[in-house]
C-alpha atoms as a PDB file:
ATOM      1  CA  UNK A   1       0.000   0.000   0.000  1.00  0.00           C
ATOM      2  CA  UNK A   2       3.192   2.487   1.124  1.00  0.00           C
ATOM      3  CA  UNK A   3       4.175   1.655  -3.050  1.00  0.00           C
ATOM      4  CA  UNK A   4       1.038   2.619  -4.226  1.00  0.00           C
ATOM      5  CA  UNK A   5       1.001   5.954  -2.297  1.00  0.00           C
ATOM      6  CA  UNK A   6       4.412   6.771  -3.238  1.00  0.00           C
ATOM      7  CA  UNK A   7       3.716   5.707  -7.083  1.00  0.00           C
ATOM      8  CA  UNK A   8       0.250   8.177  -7.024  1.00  0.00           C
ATOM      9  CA  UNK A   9       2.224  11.214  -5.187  1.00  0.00           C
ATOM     10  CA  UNK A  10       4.966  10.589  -8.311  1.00  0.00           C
ATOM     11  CA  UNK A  11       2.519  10.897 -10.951  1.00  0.00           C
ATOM     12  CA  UNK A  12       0.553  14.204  -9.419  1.00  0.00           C
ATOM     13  CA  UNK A  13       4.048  15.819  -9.150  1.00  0.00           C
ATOM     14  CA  UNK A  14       5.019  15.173 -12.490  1.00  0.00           C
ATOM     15  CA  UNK A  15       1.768  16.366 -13.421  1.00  0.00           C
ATOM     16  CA  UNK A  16       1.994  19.522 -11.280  1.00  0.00           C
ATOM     17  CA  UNK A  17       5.863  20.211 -12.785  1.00  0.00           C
ATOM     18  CA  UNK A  18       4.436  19.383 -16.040  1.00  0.00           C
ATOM     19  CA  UNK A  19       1.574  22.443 -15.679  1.00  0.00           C
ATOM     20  CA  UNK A  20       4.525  24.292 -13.769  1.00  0.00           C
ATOM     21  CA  UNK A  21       6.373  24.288 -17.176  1.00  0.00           C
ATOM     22  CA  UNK A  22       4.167  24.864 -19.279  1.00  0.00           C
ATOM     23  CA  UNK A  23       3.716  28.295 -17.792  1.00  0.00           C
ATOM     24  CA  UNK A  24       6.762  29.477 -18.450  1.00  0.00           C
ATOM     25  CA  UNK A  25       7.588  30.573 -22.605  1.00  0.00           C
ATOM     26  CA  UNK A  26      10.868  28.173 -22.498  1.00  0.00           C
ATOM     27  CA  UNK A  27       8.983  25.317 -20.402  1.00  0.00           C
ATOM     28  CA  UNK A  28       6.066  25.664 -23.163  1.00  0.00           C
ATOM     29  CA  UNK A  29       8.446  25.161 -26.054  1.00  0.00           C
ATOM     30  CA  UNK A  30      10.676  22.113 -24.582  1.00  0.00           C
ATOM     31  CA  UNK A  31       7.061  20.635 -24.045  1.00  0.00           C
ATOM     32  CA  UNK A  32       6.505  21.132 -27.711  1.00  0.00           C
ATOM     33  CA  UNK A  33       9.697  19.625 -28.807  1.00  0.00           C
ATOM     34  CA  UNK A  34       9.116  16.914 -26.633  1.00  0.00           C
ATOM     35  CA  UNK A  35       5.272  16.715 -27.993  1.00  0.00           C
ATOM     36  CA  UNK A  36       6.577  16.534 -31.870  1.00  0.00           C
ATOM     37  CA  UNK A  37       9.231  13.878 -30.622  1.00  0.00           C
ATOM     38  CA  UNK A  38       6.459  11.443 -29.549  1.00  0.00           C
ATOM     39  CA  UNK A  39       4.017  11.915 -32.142  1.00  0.00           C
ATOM     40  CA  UNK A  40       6.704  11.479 -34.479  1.00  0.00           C
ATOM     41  CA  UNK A  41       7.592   7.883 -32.587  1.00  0.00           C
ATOM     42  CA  UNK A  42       4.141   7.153 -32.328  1.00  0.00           C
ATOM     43  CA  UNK A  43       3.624   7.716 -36.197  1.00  0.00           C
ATOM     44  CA  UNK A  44       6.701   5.693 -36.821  1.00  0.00           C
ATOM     45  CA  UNK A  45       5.755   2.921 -35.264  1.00  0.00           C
ATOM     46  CA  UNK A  46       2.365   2.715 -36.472  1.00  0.00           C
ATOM     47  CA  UNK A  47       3.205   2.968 -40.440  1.00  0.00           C
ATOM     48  CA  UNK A  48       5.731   0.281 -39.202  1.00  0.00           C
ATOM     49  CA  UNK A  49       3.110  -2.011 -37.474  1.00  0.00           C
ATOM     50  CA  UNK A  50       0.635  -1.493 -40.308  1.00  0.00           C
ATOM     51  CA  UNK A  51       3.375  -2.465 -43.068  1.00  0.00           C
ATOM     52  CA  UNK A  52       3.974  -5.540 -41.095  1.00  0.00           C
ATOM     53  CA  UNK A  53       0.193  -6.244 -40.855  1.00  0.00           C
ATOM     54  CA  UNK A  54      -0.625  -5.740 -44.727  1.00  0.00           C
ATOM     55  CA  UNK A  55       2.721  -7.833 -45.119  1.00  0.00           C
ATOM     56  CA  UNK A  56       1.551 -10.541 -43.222  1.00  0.00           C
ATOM     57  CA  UNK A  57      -2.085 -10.523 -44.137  1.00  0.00           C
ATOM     58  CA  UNK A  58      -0.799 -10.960 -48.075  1.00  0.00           C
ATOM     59  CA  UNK A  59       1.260 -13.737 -46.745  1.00  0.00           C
ATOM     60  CA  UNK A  60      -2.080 -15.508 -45.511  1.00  0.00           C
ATOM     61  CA  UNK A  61      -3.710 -14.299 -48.706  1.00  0.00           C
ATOM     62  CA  UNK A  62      -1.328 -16.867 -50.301  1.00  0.00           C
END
């Protein structure tokens, strides 16, 4: 139970530094950065996934 208390305070400070940063013009813009960094990963991995799926799924189609 001590874990899970520790693991919730964790996430509501990150949260709260998170907000924190975004208030300042600097903070904002690393956030941004760090935003286009993600999606970009995210968007990576998904054209990625769905080549291997259409890949595959031709490969079954066989």
């Amino acid at each position: 139970m001590k874990n899970v208390v520790w693991f919730l305070l964790g996430i509501i400070g990150g949260f709260i530094a998170a907000h924190l940063m975004n208030k300042d013009p600097r903070g904002h813009e690393l956030l941004g950065e760090i935003d286009a960094r993600v999606t970009e990963f995210t968007d990576r991995l998904t054209d990625a996934y769905r080549a291997q799926e259409a890949r595959l799924g031709s490969d079954v189609a066989e």
